[in-house]
PDB file of N, CA and C in Angstrom:
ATOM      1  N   UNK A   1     111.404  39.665  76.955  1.00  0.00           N
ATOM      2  CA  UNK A   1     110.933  38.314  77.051  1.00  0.00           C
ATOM      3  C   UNK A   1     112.122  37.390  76.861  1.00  0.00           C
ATOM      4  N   UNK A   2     112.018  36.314  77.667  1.00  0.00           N
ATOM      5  CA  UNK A   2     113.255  35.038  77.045  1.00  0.00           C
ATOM      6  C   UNK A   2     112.399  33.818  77.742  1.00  0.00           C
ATOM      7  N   UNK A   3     113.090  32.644  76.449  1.00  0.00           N
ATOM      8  CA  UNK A   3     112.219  31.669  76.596  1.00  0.00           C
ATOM      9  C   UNK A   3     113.755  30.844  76.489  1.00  0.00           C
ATOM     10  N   UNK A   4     113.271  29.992  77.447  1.00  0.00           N
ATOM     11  CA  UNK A   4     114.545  29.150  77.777  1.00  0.00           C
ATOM     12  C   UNK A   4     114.001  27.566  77.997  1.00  0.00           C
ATOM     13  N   UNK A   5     114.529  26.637  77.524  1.00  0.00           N
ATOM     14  CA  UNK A   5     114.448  25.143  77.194  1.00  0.00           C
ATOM     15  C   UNK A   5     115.403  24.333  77.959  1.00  0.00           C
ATOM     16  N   UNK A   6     114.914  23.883  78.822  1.00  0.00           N
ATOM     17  CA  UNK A   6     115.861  22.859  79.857  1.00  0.00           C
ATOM     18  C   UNK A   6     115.320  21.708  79.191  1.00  0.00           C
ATOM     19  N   UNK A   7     116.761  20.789  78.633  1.00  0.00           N
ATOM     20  CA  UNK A   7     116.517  19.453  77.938  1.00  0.00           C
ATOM     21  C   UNK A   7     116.179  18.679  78.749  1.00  0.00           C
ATOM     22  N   UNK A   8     116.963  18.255  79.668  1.00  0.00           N
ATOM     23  CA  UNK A   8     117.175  17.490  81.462  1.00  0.00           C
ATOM     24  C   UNK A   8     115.749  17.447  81.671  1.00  0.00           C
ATOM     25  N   UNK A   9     115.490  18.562  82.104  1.00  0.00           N
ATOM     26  CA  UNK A   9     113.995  18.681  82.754  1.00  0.00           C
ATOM     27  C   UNK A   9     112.673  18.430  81.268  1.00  0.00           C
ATOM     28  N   UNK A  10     113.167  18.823  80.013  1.00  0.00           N
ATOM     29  CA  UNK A  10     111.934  18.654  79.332  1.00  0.00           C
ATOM     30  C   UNK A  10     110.993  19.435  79.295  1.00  0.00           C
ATOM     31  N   UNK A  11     111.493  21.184  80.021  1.00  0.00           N
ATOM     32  CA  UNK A  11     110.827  22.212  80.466  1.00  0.00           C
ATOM     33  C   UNK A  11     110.746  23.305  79.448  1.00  0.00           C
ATOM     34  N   UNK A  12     110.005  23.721  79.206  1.00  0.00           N
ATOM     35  CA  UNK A  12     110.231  24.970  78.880  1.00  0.00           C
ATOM     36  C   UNK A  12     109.563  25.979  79.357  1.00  0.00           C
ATOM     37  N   UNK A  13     110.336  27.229  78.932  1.00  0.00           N
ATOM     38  CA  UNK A  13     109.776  28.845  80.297  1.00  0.00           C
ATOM     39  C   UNK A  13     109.869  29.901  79.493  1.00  0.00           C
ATOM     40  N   UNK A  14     108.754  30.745  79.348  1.00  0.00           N
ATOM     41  CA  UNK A  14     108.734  31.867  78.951  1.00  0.00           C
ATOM     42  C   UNK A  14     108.461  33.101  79.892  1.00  0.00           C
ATOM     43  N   UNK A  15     109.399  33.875  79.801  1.00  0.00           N
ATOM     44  CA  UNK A  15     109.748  34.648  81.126  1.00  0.00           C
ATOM     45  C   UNK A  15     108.771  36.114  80.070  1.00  0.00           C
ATOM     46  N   UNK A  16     108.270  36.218  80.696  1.00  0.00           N
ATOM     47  CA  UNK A  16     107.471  37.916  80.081  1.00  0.00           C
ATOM     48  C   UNK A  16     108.410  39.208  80.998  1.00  0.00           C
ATOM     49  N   UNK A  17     108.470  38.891  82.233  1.00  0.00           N
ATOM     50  CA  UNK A  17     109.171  39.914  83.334  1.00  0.00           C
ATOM     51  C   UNK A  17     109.673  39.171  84.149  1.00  0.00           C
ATOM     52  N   UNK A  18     110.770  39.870  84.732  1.00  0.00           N
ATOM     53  CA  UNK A  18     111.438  39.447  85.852  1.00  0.00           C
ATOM     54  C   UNK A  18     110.843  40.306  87.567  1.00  0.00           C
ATOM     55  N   UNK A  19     110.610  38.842  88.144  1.00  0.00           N
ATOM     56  CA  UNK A  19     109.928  39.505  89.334  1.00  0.00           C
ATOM     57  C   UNK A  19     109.569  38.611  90.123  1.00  0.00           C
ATOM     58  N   UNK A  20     109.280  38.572  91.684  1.00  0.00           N
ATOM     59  CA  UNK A  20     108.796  37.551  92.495  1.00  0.00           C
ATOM     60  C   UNK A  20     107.271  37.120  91.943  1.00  0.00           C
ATOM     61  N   UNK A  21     107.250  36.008  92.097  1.00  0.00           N
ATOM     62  CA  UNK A  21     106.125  35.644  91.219  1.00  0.00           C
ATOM     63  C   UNK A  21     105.186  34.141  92.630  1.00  0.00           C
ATOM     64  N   UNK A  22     103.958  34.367  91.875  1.00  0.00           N
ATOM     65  CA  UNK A  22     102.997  33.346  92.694  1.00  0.00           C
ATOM     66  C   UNK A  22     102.320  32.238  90.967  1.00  0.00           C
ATOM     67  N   UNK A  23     102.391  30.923  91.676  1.00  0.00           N
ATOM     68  CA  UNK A  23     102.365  30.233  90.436  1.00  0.00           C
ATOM     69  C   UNK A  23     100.995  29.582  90.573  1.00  0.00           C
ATOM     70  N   UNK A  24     100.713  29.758  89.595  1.00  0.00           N
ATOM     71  CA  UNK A  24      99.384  28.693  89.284  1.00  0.00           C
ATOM     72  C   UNK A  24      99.270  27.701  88.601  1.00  0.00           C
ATOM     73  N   UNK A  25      98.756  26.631  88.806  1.00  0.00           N
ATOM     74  CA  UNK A  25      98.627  25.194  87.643  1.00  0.00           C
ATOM     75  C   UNK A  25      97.792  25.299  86.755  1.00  0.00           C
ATOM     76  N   UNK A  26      97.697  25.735  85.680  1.00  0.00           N
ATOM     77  CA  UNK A  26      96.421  26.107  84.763  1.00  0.00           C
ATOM     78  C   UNK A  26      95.893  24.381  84.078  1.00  0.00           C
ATOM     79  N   UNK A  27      97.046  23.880  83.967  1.00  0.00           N
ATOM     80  CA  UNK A  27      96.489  22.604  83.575  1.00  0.00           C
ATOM     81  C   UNK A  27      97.625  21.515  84.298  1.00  0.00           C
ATOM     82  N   UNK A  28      97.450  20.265  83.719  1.00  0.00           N
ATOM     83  CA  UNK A  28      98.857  18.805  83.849  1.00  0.00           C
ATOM     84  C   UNK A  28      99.540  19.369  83.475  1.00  0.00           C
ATOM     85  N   UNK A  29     101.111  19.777  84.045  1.00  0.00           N
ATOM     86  CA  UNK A  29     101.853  19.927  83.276  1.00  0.00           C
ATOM     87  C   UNK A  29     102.341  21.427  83.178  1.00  0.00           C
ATOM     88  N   UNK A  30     101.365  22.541  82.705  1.00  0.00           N
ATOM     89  CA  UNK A  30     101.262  23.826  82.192  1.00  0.00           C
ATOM     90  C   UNK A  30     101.378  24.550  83.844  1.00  0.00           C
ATOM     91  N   UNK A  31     101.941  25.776  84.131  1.00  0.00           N
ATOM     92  CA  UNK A  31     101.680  26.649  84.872  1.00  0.00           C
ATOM     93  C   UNK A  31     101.877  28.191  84.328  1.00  0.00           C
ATOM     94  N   UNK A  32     101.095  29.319  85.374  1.00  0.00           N
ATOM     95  CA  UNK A  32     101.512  30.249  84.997  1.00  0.00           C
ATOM     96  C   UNK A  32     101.870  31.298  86.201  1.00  0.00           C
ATOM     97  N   UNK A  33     102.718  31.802  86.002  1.00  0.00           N
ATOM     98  CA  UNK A  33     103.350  32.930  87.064  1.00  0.00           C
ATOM     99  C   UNK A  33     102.588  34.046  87.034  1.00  0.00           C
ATOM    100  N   UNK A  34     102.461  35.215  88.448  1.00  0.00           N
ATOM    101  CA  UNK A  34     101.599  35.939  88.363  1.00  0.00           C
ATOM    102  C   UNK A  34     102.564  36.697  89.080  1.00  0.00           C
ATOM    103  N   UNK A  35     102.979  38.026  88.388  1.00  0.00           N
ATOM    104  CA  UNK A  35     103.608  39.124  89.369  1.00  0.00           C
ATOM    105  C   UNK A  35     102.365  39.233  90.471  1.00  0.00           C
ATOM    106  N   UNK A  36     102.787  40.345  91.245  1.00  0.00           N
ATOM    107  CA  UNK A  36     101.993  41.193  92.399  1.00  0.00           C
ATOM    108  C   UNK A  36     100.843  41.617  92.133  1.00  0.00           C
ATOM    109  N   UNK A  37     100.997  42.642  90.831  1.00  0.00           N
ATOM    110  CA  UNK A  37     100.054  43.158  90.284  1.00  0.00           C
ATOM    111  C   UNK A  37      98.918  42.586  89.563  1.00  0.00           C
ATOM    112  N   UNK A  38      99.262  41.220  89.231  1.00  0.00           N
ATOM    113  CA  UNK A  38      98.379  40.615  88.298  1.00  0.00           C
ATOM    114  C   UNK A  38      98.532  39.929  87.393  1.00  0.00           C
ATOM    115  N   UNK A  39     100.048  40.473  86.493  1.00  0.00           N
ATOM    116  CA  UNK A  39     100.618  40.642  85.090  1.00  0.00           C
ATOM    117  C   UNK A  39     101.014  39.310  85.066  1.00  0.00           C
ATOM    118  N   UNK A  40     100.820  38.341  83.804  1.00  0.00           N
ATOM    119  CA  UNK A  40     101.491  36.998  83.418  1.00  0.00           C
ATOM    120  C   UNK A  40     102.887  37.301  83.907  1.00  0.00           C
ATOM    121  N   UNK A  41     103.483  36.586  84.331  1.00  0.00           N
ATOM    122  CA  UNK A  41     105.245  36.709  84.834  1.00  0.00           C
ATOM    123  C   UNK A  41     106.014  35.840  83.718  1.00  0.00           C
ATOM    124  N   UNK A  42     105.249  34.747  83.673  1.00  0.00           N
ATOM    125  CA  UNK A  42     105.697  33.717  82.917  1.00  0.00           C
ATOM    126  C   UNK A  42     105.177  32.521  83.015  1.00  0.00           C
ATOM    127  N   UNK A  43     105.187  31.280  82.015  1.00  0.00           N
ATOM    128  CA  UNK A  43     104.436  30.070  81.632  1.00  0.00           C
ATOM    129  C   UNK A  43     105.926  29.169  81.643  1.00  0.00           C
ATOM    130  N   UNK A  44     105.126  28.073  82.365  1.00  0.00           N
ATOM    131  CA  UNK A  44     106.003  26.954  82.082  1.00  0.00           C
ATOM    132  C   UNK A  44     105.223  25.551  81.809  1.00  0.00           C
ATOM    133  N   UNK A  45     105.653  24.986  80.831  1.00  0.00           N
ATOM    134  CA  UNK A  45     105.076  23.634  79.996  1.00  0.00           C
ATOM    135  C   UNK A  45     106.386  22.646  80.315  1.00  0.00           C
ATOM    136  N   UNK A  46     105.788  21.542  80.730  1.00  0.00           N
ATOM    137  CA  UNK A  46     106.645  20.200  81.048  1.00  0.00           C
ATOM    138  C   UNK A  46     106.327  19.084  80.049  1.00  0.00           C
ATOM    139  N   UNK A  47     107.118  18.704  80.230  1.00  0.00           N
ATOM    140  CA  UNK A  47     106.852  17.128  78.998  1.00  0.00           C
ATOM    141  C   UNK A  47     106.697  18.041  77.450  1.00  0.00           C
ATOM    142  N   UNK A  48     107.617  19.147  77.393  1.00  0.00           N
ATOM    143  CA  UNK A  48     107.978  19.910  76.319  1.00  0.00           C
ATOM    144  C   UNK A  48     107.266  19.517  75.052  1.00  0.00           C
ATOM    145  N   UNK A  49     108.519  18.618  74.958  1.00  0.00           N
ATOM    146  CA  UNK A  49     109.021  17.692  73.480  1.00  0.00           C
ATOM    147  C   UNK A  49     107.417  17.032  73.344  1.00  0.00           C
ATOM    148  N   UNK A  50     107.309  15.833  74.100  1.00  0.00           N
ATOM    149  CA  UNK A  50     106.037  15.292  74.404  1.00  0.00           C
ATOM    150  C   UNK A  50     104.638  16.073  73.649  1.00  0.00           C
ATOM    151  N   UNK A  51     104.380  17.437  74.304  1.00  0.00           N
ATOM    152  CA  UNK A  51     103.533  18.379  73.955  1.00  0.00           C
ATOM    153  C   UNK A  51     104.031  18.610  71.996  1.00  0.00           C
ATOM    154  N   UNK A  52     104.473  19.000  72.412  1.00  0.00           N
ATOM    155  CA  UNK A  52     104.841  19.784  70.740  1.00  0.00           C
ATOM    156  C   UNK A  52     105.128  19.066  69.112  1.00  0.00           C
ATOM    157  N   UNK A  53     105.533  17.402  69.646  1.00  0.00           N
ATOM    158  CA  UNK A  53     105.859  16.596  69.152  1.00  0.00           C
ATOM    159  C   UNK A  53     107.091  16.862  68.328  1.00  0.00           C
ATOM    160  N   UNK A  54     107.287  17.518  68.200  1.00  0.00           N
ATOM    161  CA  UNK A  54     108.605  17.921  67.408  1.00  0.00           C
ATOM    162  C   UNK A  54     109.927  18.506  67.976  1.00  0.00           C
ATOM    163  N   UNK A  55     111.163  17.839  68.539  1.00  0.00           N
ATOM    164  CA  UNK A  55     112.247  19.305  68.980  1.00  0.00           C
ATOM    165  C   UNK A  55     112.842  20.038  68.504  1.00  0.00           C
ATOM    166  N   UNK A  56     112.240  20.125  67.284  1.00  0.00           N
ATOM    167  CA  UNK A  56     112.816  20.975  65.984  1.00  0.00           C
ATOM    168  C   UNK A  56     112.680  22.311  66.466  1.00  0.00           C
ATOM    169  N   UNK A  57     110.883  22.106  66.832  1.00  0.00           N
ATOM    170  CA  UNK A  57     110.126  23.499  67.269  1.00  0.00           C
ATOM    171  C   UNK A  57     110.794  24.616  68.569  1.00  0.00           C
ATOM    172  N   UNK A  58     111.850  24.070  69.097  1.00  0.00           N
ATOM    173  CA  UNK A  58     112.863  24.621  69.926  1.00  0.00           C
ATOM    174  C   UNK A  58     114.087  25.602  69.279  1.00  0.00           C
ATOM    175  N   UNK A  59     114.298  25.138  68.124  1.00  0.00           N
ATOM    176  CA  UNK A  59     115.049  26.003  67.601  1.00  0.00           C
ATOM    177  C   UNK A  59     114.487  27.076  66.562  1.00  0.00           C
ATOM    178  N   UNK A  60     113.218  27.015  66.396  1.00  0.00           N
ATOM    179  CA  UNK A  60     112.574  27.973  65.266  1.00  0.00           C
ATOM    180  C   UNK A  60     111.205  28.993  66.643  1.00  0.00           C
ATOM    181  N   UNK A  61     112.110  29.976  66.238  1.00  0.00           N
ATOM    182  CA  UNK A  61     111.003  31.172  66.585  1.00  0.00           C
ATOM    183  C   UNK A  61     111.197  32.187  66.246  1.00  0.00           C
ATOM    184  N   UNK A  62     110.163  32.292  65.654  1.00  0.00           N
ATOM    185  CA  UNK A  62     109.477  33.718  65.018  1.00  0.00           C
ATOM    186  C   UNK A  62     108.852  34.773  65.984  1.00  0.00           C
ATOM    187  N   UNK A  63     109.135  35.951  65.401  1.00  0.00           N
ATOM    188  CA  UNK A  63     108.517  37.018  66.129  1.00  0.00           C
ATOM    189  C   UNK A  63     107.677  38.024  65.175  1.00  0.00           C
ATOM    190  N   UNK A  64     106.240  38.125  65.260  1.00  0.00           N
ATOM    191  CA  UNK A  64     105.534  38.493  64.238  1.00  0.00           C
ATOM    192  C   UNK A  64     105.177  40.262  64.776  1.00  0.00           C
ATOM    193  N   UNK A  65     104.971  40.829  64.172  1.00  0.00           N
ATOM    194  CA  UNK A  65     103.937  42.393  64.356  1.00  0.00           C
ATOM    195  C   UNK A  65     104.811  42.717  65.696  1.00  0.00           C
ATOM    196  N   UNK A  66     105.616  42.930  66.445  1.00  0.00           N
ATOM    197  CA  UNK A  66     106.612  43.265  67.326  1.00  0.00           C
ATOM    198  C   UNK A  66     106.204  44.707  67.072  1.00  0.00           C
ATOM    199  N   UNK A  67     105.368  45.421  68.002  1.00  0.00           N
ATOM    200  CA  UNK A  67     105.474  47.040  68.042  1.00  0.00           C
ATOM    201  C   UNK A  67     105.863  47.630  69.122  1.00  0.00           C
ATOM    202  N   UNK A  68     107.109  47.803  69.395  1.00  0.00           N
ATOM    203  CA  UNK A  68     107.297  48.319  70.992  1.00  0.00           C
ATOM    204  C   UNK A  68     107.725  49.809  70.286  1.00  0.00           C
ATOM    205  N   UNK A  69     107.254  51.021  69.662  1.00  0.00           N
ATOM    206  CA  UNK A  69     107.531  51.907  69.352  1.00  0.00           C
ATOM    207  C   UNK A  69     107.215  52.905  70.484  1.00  0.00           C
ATOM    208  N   UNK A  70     108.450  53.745  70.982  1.00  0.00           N
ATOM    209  CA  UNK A  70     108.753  54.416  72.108  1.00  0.00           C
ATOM    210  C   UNK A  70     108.802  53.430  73.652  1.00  0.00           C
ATOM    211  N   UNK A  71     108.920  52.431  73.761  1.00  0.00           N
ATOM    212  CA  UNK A  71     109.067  51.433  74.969  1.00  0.00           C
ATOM    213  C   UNK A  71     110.494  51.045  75.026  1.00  0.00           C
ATOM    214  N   UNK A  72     110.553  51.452  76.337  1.00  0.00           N
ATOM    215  CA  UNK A  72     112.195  51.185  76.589  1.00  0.00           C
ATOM    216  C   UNK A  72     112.657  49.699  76.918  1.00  0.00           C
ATOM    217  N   UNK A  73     113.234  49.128  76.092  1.00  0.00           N
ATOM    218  CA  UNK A  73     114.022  47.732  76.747  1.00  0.00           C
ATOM    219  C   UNK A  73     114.251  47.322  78.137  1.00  0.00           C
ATOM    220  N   UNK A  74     114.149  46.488  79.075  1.00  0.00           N
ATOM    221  CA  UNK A  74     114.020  46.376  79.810  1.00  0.00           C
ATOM    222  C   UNK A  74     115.511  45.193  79.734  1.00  0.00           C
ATOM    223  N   UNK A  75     116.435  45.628  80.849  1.00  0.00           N
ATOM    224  CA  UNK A  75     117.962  44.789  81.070  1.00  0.00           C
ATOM    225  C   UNK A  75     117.506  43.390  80.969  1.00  0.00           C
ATOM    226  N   UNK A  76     117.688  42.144  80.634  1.00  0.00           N
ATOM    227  CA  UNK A  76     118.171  41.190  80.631  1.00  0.00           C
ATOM    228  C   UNK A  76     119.049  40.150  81.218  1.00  0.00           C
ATOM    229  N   UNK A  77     119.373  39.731  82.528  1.00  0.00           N
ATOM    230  CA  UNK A  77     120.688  39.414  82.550  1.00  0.00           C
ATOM    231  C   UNK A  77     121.172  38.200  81.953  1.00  0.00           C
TER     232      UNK A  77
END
């Protein structure tokens, strides 16, 4: 997973997989990516800051109950 914050744009993106993707508008603002198969690809929220009220919340993330036991990492670039 990587979640990446474009200030400029006010965007933010959470990438679940890398892959050609078909997008949907779930709400104003909100979309979500759909691999081939089905699988969330990834979410993107606009008017970030706006939403969250805070840009603090950009630099704090937590990762809770994380069980990928025997799942292989998947490259990154």
């Amino acid at each position: 997973m990587r979640i990446t914050y474009d200030a400029e744009a006010d965007a933010l993106y959470i990438r679940f997989i890398e892959t050609t993707v078909t997008t949907q508008h779930a709400a104003a603002g909100i979309a979500v990516d759909y691999a081939a198969d089905g699988r969330v690809a990834g979410i993107e929220i606009l008017d970030a800051r706006r939403r969250f009220g805070d840009s603090d919340v950009f630099r704090r993330v937590v990762l809770e109950d994380i069980a990928l036991a025997g799942a292989a990492p998947e490259a990154m670039p």
